[in-house]
C-alpha atoms as a PDB file:
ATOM      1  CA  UNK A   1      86.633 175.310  58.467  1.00  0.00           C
ATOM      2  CA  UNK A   2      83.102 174.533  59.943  1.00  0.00           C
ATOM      3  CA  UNK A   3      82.013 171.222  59.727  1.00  0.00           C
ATOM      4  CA  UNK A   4      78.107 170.219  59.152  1.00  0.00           C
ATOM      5  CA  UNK A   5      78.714 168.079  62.816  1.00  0.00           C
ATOM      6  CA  UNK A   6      79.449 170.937  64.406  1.00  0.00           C
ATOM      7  CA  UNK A   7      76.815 172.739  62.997  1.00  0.00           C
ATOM      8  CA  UNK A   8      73.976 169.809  64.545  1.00  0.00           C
ATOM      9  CA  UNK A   9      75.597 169.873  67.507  1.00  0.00           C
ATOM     10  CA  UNK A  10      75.743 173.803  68.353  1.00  0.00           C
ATOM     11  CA  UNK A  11      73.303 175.141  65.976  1.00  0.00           C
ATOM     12  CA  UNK A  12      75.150 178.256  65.969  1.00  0.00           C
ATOM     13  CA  UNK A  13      77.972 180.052  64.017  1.00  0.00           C
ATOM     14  CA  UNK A  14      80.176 181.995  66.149  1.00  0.00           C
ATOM     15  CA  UNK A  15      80.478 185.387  64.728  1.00  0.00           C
ATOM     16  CA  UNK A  16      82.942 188.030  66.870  1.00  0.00           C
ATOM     17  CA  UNK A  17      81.986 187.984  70.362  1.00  0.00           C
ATOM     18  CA  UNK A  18      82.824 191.300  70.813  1.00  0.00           C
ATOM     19  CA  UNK A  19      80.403 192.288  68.397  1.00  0.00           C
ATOM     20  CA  UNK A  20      78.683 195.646  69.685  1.00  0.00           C
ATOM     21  CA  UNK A  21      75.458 194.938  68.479  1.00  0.00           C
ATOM     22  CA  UNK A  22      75.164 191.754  70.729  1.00  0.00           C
ATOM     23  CA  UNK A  23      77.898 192.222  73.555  1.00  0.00           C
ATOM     24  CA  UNK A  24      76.755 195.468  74.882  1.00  0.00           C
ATOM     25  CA  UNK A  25      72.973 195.314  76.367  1.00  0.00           C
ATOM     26  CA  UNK A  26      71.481 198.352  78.690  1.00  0.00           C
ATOM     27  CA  UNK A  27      68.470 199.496  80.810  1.00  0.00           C
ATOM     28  CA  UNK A  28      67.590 202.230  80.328  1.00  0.00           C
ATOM     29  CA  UNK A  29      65.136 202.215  83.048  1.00  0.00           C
ATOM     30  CA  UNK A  30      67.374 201.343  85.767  1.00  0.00           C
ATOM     31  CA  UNK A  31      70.707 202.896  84.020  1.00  0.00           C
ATOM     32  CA  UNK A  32      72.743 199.564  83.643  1.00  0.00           C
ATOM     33  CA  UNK A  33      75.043 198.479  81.122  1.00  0.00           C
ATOM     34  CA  UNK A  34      76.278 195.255  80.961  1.00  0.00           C
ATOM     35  CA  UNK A  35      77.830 192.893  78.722  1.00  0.00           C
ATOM     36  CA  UNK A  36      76.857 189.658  76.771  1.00  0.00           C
ATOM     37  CA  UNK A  37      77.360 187.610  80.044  1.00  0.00           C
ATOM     38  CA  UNK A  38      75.081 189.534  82.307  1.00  0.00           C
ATOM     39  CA  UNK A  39      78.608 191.410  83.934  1.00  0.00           C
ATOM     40  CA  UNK A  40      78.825 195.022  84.958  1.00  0.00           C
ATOM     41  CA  UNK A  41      80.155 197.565  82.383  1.00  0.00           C
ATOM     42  CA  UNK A  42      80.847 200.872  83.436  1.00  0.00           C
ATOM     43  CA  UNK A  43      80.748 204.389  81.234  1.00  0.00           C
ATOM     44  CA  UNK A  44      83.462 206.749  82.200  1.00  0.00           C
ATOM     45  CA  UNK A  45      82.238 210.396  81.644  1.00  0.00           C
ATOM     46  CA  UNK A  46      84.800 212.814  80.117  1.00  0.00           C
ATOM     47  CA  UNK A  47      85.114 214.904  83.209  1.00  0.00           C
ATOM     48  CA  UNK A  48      86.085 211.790  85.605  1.00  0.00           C
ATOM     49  CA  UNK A  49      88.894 211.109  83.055  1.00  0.00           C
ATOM     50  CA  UNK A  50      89.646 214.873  82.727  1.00  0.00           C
ATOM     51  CA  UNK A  51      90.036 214.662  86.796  1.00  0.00           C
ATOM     52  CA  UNK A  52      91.926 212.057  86.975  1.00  0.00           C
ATOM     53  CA  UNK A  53      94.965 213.336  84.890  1.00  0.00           C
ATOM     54  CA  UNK A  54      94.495 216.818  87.096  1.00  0.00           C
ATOM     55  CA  UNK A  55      94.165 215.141  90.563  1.00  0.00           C
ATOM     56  CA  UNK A  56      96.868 212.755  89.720  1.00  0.00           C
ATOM     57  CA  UNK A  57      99.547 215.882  88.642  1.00  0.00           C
ATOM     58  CA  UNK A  58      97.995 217.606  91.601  1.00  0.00           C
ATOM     59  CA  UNK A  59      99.149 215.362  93.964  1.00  0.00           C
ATOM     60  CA  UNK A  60     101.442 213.272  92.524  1.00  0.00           C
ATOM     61  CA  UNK A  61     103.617 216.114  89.898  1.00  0.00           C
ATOM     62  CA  UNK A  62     105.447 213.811  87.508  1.00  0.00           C
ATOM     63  CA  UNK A  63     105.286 210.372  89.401  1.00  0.00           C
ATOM     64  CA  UNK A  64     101.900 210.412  87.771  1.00  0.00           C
ATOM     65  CA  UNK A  65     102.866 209.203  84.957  1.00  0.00           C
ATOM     66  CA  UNK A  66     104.364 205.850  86.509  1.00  0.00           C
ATOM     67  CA  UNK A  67     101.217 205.538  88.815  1.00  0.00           C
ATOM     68  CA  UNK A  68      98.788 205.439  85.781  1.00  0.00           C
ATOM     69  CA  UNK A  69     101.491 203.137  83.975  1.00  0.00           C
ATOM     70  CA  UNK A  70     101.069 200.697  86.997  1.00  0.00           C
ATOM     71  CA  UNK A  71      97.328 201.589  87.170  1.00  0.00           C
ATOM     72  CA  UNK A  72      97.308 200.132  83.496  1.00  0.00           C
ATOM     73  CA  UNK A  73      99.430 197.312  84.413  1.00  0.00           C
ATOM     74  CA  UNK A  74      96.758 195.778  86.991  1.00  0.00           C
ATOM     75  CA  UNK A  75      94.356 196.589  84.827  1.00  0.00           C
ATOM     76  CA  UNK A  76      95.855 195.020  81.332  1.00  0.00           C
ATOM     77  CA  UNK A  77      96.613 191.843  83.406  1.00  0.00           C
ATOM     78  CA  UNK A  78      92.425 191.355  84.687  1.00  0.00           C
ATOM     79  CA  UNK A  79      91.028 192.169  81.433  1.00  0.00           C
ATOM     80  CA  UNK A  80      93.567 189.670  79.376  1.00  0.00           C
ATOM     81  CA  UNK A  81      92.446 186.860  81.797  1.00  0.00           C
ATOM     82  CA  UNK A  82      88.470 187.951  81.452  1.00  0.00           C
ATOM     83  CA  UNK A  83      89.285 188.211  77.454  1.00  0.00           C
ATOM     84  CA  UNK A  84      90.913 184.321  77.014  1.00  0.00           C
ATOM     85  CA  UNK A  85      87.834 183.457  79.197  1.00  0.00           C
ATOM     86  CA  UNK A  86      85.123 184.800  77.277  1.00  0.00           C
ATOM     87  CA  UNK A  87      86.982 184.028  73.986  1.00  0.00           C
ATOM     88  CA  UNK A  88      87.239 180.147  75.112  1.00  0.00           C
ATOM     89  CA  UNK A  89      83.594 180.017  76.111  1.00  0.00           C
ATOM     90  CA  UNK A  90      82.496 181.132  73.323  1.00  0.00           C
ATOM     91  CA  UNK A  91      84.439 179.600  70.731  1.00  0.00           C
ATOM     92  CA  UNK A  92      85.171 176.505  72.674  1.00  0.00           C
ATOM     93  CA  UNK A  93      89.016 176.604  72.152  1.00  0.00           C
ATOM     94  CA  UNK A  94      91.845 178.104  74.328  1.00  0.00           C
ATOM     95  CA  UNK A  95      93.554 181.211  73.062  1.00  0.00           C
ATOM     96  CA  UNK A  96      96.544 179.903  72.139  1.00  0.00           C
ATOM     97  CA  UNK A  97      94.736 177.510  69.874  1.00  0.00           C
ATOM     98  CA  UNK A  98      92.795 180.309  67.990  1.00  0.00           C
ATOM     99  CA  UNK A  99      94.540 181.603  64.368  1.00  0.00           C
ATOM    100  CA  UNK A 100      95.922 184.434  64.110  1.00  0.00           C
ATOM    101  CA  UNK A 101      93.616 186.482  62.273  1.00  0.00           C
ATOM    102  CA  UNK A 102      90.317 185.242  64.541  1.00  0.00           C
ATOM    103  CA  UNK A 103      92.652 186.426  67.552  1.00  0.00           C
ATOM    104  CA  UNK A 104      93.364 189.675  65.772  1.00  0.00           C
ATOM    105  CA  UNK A 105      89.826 190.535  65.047  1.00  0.00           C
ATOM    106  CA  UNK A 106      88.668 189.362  68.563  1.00  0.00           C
ATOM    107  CA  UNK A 107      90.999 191.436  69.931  1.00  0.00           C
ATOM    108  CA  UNK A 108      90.118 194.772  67.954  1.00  0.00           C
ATOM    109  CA  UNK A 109      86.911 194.197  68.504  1.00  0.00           C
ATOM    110  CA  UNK A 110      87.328 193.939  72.187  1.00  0.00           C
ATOM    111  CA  UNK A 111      89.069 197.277  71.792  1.00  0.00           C
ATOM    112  CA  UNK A 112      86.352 199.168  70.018  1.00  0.00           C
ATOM    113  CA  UNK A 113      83.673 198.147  71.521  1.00  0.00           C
ATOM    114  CA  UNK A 114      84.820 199.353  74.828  1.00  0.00           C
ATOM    115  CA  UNK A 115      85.469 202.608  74.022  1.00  0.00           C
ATOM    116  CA  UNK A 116      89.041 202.811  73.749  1.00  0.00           C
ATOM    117  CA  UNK A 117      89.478 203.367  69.702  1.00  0.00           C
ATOM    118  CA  UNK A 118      90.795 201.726  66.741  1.00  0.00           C
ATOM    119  CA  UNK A 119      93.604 199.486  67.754  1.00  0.00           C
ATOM    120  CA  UNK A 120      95.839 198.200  64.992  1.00  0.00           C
ATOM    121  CA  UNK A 121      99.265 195.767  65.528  1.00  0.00           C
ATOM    122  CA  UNK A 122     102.514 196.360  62.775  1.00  0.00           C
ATOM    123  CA  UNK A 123     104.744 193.360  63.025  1.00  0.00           C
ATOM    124  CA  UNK A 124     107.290 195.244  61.026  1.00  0.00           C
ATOM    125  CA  UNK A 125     109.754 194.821  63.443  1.00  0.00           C
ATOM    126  CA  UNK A 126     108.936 191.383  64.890  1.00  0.00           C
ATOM    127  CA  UNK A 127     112.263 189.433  63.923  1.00  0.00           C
ATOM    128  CA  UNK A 128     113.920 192.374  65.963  1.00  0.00           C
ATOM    129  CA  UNK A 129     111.540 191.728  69.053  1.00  0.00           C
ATOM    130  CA  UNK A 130     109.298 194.423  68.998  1.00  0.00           C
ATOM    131  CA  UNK A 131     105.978 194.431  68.104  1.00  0.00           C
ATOM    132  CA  UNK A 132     103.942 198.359  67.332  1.00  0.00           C
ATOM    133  CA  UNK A 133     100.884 198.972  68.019  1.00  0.00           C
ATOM    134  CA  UNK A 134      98.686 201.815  66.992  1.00  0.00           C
ATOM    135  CA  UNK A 135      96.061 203.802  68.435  1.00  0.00           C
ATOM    136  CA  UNK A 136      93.219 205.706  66.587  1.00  0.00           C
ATOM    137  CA  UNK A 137      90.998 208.450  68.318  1.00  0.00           C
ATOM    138  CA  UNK A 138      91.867 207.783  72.077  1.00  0.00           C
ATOM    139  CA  UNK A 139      89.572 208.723  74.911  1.00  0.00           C
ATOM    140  CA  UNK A 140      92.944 209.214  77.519  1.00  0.00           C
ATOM    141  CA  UNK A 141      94.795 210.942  74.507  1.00  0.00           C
ATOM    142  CA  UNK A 142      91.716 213.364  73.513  1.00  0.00           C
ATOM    143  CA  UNK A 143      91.081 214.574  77.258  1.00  0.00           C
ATOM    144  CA  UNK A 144      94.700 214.747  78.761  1.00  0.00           C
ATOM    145  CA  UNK A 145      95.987 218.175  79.341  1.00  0.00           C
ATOM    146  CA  UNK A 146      98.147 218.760  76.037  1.00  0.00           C
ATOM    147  CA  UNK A 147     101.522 219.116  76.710  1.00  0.00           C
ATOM    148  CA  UNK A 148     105.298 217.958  75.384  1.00  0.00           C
ATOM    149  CA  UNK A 149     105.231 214.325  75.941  1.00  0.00           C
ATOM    150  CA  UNK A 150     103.283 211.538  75.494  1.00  0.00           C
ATOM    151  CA  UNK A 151     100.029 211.099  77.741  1.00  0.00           C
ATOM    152  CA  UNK A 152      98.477 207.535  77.672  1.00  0.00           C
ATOM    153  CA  UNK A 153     100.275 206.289  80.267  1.00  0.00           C
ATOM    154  CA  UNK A 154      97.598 204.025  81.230  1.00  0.00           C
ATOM    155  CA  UNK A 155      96.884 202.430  77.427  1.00  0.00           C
ATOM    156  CA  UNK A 156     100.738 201.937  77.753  1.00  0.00           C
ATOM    157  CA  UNK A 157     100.638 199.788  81.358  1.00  0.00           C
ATOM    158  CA  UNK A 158      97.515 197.932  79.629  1.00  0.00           C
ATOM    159  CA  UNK A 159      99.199 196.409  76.790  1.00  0.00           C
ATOM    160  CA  UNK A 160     102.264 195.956  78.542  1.00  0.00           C
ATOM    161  CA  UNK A 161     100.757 193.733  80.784  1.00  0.00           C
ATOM    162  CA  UNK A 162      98.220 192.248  77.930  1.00  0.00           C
ATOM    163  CA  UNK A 163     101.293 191.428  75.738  1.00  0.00           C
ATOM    164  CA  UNK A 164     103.217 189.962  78.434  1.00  0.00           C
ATOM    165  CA  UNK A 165     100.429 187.966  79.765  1.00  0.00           C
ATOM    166  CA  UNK A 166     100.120 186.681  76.260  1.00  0.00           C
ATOM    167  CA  UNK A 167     103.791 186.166  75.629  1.00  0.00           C
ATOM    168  CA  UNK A 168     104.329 184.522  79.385  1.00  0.00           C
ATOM    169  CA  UNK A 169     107.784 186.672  79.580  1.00  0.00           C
ATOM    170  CA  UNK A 170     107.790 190.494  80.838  1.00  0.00           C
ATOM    171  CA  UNK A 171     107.038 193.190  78.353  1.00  0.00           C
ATOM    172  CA  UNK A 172     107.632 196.605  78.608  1.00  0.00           C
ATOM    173  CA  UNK A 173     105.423 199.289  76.654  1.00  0.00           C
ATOM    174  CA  UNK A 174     106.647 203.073  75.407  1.00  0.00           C
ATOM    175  CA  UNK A 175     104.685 205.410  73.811  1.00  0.00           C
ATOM    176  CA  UNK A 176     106.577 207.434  70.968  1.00  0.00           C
ATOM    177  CA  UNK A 177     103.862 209.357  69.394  1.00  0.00           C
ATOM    178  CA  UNK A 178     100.528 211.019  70.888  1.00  0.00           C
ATOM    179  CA  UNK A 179      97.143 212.534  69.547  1.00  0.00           C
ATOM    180  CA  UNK A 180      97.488 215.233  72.110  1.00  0.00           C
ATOM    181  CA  UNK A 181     100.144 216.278  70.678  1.00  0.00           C
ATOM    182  CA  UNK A 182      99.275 215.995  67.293  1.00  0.00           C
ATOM    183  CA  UNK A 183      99.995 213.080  65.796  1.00  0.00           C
ATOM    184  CA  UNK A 184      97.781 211.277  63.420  1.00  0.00           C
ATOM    185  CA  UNK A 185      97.685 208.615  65.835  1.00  0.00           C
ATOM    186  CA  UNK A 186      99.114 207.051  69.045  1.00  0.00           C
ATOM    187  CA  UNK A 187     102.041 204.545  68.547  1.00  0.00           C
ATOM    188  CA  UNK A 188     103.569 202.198  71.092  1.00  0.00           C
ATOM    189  CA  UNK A 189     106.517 199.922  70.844  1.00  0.00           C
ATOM    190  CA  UNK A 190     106.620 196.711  72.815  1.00  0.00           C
ATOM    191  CA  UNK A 191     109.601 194.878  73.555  1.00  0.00           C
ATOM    192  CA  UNK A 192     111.583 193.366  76.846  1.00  0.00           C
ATOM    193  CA  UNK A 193     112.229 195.416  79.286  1.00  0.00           C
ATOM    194  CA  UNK A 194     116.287 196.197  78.927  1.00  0.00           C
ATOM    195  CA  UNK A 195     116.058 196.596  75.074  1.00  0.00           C
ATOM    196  CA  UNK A 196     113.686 199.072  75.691  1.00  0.00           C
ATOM    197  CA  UNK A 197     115.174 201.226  78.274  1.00  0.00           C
ATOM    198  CA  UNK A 198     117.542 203.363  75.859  1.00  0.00           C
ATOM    199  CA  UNK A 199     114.253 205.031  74.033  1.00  0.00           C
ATOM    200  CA  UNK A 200     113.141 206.289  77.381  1.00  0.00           C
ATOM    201  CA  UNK A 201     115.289 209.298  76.528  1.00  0.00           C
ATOM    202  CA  UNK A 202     114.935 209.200  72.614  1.00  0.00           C
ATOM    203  CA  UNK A 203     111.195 210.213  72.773  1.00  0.00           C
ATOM    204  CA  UNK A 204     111.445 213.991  73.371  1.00  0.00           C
ATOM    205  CA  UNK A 205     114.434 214.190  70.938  1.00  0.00           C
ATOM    206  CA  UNK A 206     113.450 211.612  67.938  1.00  0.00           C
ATOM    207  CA  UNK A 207     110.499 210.327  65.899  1.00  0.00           C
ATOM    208  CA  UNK A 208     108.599 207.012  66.082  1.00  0.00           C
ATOM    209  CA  UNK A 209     110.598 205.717  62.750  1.00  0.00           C
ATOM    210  CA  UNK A 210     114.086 207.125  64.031  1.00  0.00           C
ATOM    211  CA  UNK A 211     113.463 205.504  67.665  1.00  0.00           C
ATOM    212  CA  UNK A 212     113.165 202.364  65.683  1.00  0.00           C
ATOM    213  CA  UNK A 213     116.103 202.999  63.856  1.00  0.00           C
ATOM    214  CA  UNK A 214     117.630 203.070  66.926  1.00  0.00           C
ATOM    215  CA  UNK A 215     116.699 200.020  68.866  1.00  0.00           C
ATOM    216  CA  UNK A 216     117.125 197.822  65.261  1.00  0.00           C
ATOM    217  CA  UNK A 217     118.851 199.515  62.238  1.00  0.00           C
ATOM    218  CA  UNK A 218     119.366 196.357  60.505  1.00  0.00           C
ATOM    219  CA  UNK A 219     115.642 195.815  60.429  1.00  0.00           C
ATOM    220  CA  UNK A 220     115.144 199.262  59.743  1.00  0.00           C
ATOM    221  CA  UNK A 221     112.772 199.498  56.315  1.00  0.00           C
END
């Protein structure tokens, strides 16, 4: 609840800080981008991205998939500190004291705003240890070469590395479903590390909700 003190003292409501109306500022003049804080953002154009996954299987055939996992990893861990940072600036409270739901919308926020689609979290499966998220409209997922197994390798290191930054124990991340190969949208199951390991080989055989089965029938709606 906001108080009238705090209200004299900061003369401001915090709305969402991710907020793309106020977070993302340009020049057009000089071709910057940058957010809220005066930092650097940078726009990927499709054909870097598109070059990326072909230089990568170019040169790397099917380890390519573990280098953009790791990619993701280093990645997932620098923007979960800069996120708790900005966050606790802004709202003048530590991450771990936020509610749920103010962390929730922060964090799809975040998500949007930066390009990288409509992120949603099912907690389904929580009591079991495994947390789903899923992925709407993709950038990595739209411009990877379409194939028989999932692509966003990278999205996948990211929240792996979010999550377990978050959690303070490791996480592991597996895709199970994939817009580039059709799916409505792209689904990821988080859990530790060793409970996760037997769905490496379930993904080209089984779907999302028979994996799941898998890993925790007696959770299993």
């Amino acid at each position: 609840m906001i108080s009238v003190a705090d209200l004299l003292t900061h003369n401001r409501v915090p709305g969402n800080y991710f907020a793309f109306e106020t977070y993302v500022r340009g020049d057009l003049e000089l071709g910057l981008l940058e957010n809220r804080q005066g930092e650097r953002l940078l726009a990927l154009p499709a054909t870097l991205i598109q070059a990326i996954y072909a230089g990568l299987e170019k040169e790397t055939g099917q380890a390519s998939r573990l280098v953009l996992f790791n990619c993701g990893k280093w990645w997932g861990k620098c923007f979960y500190t800069r996120f708790c940072e900005q966050l606790a600036g802004y709202y003048n409270t530590s991450v771990a004291a936020m509610s749920m739901a103010d962390f929730l919308q922060a964090l799809q926020q975040c998500w949007r705003c930066h390009g990288w689609g409509r992120l949603e979290l099912d907690q389904t499966y929580q009591a079991s240890g495994f947390l789903v998220v899923n992925i709407w409209n993709s950038p990595y997922a739209r411009l990877a070469p379409a194939g028989h197994h999932p692509v966003c390798h990278l999205e996948a290191g990211v929240l792996a590395s979010f999550f377990s930054s978050l959690a303070g124990r490791e996480l592991y991340c597996l895709q199970t479903t994939c817009e580039s190969m059709g799916a409505d949208c792209n689904r990821f199951i988080l859990g530790l590390p060793h409970r996760l390991e037997p769905a490496e080989t379930m993904v080209t055989n089984l779907n999302h909700d028979a994996i799941l089965q898998q890993l925790c029938p007696a959770s299993a709606p």
